[in-house]
N, C-alpha and C. Protein backbone atom coordinates (compact mmCIF):
# COMPACT_ATOMS: atom_id res chain seq x y z
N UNK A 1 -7.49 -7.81 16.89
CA UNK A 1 -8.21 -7.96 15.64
C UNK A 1 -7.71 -6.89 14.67
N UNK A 2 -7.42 -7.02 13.62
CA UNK A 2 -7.00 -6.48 12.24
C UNK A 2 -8.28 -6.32 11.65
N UNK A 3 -9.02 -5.08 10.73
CA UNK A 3 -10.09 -4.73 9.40
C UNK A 3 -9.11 -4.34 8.86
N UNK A 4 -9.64 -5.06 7.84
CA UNK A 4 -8.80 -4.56 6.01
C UNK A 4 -9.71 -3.93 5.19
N UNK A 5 -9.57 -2.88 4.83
CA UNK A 5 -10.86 -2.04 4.38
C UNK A 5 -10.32 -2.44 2.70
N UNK A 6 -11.70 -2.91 2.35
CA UNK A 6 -11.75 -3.30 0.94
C UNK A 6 -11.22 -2.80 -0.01
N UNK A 7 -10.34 -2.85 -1.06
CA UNK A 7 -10.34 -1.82 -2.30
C UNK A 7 -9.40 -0.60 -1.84
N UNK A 8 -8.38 -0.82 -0.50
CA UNK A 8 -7.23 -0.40 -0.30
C UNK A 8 -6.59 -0.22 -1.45
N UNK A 9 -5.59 1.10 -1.26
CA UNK A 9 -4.82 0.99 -2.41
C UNK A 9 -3.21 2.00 -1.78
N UNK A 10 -2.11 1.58 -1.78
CA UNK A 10 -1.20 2.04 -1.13
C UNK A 10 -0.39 2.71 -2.28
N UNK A 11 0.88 3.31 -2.43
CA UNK A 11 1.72 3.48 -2.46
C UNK A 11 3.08 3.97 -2.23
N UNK A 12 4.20 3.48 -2.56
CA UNK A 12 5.19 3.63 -1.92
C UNK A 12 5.84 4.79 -1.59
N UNK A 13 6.82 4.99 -0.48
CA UNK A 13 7.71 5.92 -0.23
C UNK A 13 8.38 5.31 0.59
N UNK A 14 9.26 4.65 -0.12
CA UNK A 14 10.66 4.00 0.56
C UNK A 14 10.95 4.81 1.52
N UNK A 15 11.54 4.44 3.05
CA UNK A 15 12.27 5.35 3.68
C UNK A 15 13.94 5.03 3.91
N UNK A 16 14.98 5.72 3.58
CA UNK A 16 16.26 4.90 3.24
C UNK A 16 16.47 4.36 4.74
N UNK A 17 17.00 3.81 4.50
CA UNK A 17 17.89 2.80 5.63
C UNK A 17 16.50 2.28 6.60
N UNK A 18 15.10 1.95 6.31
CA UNK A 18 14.16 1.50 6.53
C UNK A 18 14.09 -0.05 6.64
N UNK A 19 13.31 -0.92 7.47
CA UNK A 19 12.98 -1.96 7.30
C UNK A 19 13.23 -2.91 6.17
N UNK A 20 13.63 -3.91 6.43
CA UNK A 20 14.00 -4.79 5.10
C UNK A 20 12.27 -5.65 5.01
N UNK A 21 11.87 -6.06 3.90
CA UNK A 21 13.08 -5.58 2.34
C UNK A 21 12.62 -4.00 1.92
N UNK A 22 13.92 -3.19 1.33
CA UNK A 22 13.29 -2.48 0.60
C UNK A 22 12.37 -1.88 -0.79
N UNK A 23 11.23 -1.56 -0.99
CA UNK A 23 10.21 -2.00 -1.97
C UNK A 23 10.21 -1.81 -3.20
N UNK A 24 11.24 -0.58 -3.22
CA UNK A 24 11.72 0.34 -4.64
C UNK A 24 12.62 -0.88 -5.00
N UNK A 25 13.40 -1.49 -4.47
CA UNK A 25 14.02 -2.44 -4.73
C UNK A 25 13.66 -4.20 -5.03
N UNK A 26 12.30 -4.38 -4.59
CA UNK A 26 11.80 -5.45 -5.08
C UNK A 26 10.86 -5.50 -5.72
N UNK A 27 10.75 -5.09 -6.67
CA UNK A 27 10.31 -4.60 -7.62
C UNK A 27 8.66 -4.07 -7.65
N UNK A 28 8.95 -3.04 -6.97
CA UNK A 28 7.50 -1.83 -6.69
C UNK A 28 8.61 -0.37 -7.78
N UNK A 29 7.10 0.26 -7.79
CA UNK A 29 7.51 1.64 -8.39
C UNK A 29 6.76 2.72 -7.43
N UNK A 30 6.99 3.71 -7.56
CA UNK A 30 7.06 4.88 -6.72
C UNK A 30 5.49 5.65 -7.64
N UNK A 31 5.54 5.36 -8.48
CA UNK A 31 4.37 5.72 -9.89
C UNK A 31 3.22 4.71 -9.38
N UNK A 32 2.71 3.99 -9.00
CA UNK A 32 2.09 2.85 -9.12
C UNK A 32 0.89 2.98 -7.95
N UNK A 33 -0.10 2.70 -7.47
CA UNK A 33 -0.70 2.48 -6.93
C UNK A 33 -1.26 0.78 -6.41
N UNK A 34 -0.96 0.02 -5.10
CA UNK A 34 -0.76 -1.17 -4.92
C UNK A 34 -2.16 -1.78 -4.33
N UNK A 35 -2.88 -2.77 -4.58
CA UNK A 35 -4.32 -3.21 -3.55
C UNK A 35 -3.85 -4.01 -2.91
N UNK A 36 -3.93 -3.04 -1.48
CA UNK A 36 -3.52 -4.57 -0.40
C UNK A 36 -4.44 -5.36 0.22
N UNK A 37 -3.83 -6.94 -0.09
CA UNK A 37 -4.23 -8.29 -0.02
C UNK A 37 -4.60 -8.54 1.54
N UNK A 38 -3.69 -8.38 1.76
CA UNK A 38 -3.95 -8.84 3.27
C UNK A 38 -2.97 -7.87 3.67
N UNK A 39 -2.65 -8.16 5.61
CA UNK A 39 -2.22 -7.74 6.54
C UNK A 39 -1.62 -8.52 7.56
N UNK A 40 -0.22 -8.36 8.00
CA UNK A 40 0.10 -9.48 8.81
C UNK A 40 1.08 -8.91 10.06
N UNK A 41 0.48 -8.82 11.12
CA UNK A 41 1.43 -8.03 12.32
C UNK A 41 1.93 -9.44 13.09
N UNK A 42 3.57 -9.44 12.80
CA UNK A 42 4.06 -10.34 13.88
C UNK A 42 3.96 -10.02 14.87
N UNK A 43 4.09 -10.84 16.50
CA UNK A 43 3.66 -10.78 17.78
C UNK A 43 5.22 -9.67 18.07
N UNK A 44 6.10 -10.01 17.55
CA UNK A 44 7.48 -9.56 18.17
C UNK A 44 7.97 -8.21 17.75
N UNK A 45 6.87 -7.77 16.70
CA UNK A 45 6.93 -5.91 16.46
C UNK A 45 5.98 -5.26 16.13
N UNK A 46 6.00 -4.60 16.39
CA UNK A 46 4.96 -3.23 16.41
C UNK A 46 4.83 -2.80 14.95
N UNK A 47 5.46 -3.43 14.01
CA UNK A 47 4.93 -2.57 12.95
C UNK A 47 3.95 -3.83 11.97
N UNK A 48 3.03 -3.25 11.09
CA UNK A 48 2.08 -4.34 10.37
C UNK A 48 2.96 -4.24 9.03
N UNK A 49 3.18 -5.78 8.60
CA UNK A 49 3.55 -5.89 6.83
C UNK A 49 2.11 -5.94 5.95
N UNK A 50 1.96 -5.42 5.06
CA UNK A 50 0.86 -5.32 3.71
C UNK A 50 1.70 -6.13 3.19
N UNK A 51 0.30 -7.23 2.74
CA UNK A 51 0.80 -8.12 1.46
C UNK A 51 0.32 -7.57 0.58
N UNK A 52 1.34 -6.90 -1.09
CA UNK A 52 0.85 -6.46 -1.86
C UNK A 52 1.54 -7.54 -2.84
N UNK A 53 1.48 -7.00 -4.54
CA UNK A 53 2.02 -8.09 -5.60
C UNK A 53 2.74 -7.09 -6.37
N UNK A 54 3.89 -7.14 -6.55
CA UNK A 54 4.71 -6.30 -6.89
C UNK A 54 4.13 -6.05 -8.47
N UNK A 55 5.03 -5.37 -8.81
CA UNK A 55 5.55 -4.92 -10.44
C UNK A 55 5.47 -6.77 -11.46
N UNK A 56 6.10 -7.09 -10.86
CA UNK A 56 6.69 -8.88 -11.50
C UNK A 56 5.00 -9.82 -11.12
N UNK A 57 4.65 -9.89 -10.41
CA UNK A 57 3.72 -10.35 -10.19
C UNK A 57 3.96 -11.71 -9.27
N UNK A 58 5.16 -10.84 -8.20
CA UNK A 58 5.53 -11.29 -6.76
C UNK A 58 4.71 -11.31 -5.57
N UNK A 59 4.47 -11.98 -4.83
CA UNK A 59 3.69 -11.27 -3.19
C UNK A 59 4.49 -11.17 -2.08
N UNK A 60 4.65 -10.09 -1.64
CA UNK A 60 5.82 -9.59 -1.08
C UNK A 60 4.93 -9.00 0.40
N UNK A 61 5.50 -8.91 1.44
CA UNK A 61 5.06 -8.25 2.92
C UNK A 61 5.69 -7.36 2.74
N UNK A 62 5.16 -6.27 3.19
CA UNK A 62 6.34 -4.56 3.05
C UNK A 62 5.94 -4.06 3.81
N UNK A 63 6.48 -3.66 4.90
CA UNK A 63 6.12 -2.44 5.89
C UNK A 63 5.49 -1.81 6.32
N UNK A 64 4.76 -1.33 6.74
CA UNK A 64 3.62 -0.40 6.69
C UNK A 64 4.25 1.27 6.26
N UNK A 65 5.69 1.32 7.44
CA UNK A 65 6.32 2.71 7.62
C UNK A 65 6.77 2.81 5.99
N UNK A 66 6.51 2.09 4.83
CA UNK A 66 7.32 2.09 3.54
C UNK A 66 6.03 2.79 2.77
N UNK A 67 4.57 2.65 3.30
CA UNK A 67 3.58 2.57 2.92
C UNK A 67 2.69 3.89 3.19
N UNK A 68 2.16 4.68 1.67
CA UNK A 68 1.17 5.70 2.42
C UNK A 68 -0.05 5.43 1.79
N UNK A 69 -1.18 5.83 2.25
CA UNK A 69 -2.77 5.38 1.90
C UNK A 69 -2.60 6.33 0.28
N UNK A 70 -3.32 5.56 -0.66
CA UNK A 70 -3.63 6.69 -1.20
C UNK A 70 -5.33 6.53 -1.56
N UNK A 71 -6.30 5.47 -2.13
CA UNK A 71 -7.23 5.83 -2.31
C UNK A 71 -7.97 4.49 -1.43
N UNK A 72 -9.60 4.52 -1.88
CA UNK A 72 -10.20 3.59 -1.89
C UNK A 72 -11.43 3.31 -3.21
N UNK A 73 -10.95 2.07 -3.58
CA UNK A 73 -11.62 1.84 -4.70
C UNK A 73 -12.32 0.11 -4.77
N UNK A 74 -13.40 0.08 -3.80
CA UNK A 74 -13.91 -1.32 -3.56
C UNK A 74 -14.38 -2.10 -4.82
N UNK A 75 -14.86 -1.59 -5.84
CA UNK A 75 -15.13 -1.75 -6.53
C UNK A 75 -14.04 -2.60 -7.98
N UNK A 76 -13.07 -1.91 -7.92
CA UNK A 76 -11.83 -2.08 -8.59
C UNK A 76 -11.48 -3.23 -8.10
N UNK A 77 -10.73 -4.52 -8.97
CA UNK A 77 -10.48 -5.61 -8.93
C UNK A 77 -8.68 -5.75 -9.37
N UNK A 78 -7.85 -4.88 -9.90
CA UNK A 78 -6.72 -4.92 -10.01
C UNK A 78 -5.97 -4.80 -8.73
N UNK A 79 -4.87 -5.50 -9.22
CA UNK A 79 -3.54 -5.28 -7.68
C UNK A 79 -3.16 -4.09 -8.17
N UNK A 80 -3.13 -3.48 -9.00
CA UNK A 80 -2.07 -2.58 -9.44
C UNK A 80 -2.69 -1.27 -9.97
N UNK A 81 -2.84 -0.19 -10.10
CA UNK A 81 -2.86 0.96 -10.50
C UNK A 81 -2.48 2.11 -10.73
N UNK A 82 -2.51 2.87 -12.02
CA UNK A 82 -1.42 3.93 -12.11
C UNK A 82 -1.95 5.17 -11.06
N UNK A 83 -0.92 5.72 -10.60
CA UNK A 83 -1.31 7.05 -9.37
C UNK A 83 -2.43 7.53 -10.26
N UNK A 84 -2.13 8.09 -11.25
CA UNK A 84 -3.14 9.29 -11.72
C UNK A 84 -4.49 8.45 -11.87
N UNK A 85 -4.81 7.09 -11.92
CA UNK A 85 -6.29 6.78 -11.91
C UNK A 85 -6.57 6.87 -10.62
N UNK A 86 -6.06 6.96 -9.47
CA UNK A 86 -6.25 6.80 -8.10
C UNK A 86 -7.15 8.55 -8.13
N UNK A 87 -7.00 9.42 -8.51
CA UNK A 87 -7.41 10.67 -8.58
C UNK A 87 -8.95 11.01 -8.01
N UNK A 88 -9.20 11.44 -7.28
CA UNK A 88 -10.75 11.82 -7.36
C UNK A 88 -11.21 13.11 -8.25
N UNK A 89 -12.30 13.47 -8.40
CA UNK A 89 -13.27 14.43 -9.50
C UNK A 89 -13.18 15.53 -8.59
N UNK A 90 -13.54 15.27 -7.14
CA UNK A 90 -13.51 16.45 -6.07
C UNK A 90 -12.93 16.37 -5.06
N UNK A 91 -12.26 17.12 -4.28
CA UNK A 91 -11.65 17.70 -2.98
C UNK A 91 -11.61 16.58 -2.07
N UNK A 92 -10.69 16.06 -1.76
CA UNK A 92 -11.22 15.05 -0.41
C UNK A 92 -11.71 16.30 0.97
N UNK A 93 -12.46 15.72 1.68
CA UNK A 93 -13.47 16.43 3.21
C UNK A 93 -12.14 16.99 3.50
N UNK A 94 -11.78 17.99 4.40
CA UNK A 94 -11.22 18.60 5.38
C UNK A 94 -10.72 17.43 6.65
N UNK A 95 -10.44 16.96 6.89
CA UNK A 95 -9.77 16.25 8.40
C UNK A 95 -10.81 17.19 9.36
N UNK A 96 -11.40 16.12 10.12
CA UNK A 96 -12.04 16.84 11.53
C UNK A 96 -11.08 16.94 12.87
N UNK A 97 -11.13 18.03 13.15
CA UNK A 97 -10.04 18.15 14.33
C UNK A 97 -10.80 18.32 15.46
């Protein structure tokens, strides 16, 4: 079983010679903040593709390893957002170790 936590929001960090396709290259930006749609792990690898909608207003599967968390915003209804609105007012918690 796969949860897709609502109001996900990714963005990229290509890793070179990484998984095809690469995202900087189909038209994602590195600036951008992405809401992912869904989630789709083929049986034959270990890694999960995010369906996000590019720059063009493509839907593209991308990697996960291409992919870092950046916020959560359930509320928010865009695919797309600039990094700096992703921002919080205060500190994210400490990581519990």
């Amino acid at each position: 079983m796969l949860w897709l936590e609502q109001g996900l929001y990714l963005r990229v960090q290509e890793l070179p010679n990484g998984p095809r396709p690469l995202p900087l290259q189909s038209g994602f930006s590195s600036g951008t903040a992405y809401r992912a749609l869904g989630c789709f792990n083929p049986s034959e690898t270990s890694d999960a593709y995010y369906i996000l909608s590019n720059d063009r207003d493509e839907i593209w599967f991308i990697c996960n390893r291409h992919l870092r968390t950046v916020c959560l915003q359930p509320a928010q209804r865009a695919f797309r957002l600039p990094l700096a609105q992703c921002e919080f007012d205060e500190p994210m918690p400490a990581a519990i170790t």
